[in-house]
Protein backbone atom coordinates (compact mmCIF):
# COMPACT_ATOMS: atom_id res chain seq x y z
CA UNK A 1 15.18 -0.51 10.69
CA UNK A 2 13.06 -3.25 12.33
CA UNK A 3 13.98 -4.34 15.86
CA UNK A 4 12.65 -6.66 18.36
CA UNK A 5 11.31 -5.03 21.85
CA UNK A 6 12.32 -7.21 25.36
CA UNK A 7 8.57 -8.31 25.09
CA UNK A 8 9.11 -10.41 21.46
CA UNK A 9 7.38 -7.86 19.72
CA UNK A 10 8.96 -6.52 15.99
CA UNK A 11 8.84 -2.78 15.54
CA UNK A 12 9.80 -1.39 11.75
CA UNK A 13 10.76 2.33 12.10
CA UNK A 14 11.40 3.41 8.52
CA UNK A 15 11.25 6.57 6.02
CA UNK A 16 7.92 6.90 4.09
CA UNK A 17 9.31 7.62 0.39
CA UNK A 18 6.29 8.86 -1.34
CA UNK A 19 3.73 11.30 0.61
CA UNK A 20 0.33 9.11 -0.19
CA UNK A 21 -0.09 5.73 0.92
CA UNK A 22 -0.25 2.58 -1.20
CA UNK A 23 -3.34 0.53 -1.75
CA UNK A 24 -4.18 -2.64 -1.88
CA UNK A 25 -7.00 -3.76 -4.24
CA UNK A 26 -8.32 -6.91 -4.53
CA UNK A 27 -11.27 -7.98 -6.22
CA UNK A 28 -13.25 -11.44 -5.81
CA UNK A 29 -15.24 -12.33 -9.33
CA UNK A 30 -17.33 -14.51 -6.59
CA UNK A 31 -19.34 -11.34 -5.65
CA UNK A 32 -20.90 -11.81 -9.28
CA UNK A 33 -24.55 -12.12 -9.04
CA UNK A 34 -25.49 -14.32 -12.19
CA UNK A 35 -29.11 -15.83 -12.94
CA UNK A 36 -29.74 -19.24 -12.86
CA UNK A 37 -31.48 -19.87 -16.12
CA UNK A 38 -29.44 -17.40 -18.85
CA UNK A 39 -29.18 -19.69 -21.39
CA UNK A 40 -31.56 -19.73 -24.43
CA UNK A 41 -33.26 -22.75 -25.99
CA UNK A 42 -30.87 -23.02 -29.47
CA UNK A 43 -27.17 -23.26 -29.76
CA UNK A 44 -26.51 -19.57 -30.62
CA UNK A 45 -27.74 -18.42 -27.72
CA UNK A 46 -25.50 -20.37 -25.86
CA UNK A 47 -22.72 -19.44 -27.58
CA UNK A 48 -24.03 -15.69 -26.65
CA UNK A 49 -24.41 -16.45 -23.40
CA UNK A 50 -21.18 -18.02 -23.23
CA UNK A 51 -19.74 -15.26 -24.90
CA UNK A 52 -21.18 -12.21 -22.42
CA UNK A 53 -20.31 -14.51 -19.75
CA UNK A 54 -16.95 -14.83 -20.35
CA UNK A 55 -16.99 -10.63 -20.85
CA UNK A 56 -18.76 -10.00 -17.81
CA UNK A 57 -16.02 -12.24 -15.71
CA UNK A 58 -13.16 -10.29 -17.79
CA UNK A 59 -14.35 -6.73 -17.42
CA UNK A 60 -12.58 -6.15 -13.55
CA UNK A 61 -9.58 -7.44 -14.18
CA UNK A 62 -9.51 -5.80 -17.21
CA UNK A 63 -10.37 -2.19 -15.53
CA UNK A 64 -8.04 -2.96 -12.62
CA UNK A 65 -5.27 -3.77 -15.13
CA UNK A 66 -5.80 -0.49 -16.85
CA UNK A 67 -5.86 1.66 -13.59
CA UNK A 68 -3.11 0.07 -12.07
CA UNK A 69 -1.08 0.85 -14.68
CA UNK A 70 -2.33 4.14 -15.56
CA UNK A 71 -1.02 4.49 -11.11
CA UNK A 72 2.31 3.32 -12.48
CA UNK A 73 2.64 5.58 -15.30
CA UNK A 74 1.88 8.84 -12.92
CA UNK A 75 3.94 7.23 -10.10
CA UNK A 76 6.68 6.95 -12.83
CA UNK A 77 5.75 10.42 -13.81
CA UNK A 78 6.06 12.50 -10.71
CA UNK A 79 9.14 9.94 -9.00
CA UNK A 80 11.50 12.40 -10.38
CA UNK A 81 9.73 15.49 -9.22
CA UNK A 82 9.60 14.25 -5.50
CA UNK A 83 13.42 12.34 -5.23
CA UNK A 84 14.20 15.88 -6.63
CA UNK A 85 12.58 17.75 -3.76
CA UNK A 86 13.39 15.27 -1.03
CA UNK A 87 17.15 15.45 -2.31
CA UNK A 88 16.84 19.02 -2.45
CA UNK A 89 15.87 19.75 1.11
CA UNK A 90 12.22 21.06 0.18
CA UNK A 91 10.21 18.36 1.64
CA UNK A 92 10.14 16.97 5.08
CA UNK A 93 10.42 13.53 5.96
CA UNK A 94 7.61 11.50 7.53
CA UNK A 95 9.38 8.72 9.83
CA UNK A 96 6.85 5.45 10.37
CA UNK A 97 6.80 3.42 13.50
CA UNK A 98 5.06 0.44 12.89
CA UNK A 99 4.68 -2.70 15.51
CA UNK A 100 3.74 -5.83 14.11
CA UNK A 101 2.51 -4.91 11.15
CA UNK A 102 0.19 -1.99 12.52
CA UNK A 103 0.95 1.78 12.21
CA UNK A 104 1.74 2.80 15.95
CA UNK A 105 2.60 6.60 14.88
CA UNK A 106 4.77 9.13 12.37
CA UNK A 107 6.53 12.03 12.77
CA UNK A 108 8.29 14.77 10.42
CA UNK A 109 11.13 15.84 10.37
CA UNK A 110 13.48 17.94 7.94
CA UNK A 111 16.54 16.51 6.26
CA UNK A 112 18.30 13.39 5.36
CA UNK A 113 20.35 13.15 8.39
CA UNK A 114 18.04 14.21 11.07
CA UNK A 115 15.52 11.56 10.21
CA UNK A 116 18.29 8.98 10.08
CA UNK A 117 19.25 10.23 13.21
CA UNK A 118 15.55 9.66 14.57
CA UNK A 119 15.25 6.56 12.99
CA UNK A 120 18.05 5.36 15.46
CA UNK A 121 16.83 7.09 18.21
CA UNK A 122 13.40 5.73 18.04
CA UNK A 123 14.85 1.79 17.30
CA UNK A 124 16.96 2.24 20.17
CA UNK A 125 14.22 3.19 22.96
CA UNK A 126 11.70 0.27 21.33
CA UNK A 127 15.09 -1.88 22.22
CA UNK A 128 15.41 -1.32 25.55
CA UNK A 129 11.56 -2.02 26.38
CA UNK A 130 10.30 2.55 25.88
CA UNK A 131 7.32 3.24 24.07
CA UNK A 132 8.96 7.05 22.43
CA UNK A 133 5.72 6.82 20.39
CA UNK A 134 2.84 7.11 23.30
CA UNK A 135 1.19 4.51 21.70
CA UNK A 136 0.94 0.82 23.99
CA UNK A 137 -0.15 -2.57 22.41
């Protein structure tokens, strides 16, 4: 639920699916340290050098490709396993409060309703100017 405090400030309080946190990865194929002078003096080594080159530049995005999707396939994996335990009461919910884009605070709570109930709760104190959280900008 994201809601605006008297100051301007937006404040998302929300339900945190999955129990790990997502990350980001990013990776810059300027942070490549290359020689200057890798070519050799005939056209095959050119072509060599062009063709490691090329390799070298690939090999990243070619591991990040394969890890993010090896992620996906274990995220697809064990999804049923944990929207079977959250729909059967056995894991608590972890309620996020986050202002402007940074994580202000969480707290757990057991069952669908309750945290829905918190959720509201929470939204409505950040509306009328409270900080329920402890946390101050």
């Amino acid at each position: 639920m994201k809601v605006q405090t008297p100051t301007g400030e937006t404040v998302v309080v929300r339900r945190q699916w999955l129990p790990w946190r997502q990350k980001s990865r990013d990776v810059d194929p300027s942070d490549l340290d290359l020689p200057g002078d890798i070519v050799g003096d005939d056209p095959s080594g050119l072509v060599i050098t062009l063709v490691l080159l090329v390799l070298i530049l690939l090999a990243p995005f070619v591991f990040v490709i394969f890890f993010a999707v090896a992620e996906f396939l274990l995220l697809v994996a064990l999804l049923p396993m944990f929207v079977a335990a959250r729909l059967g009461w056995a894991m608590t919910w972890t309620v996020m409060v986050k202002r402007d884009g940074t994580l202000q605070g969480t707290r757990k709570v057991t069952g669908w309703t309750e945290s829905g109930v918190l959720i509201h709760d929470l939204a409505a104190a950040y509306e009328r100017g409270e900080d329920p959280v402890g946390v101050s900008p």
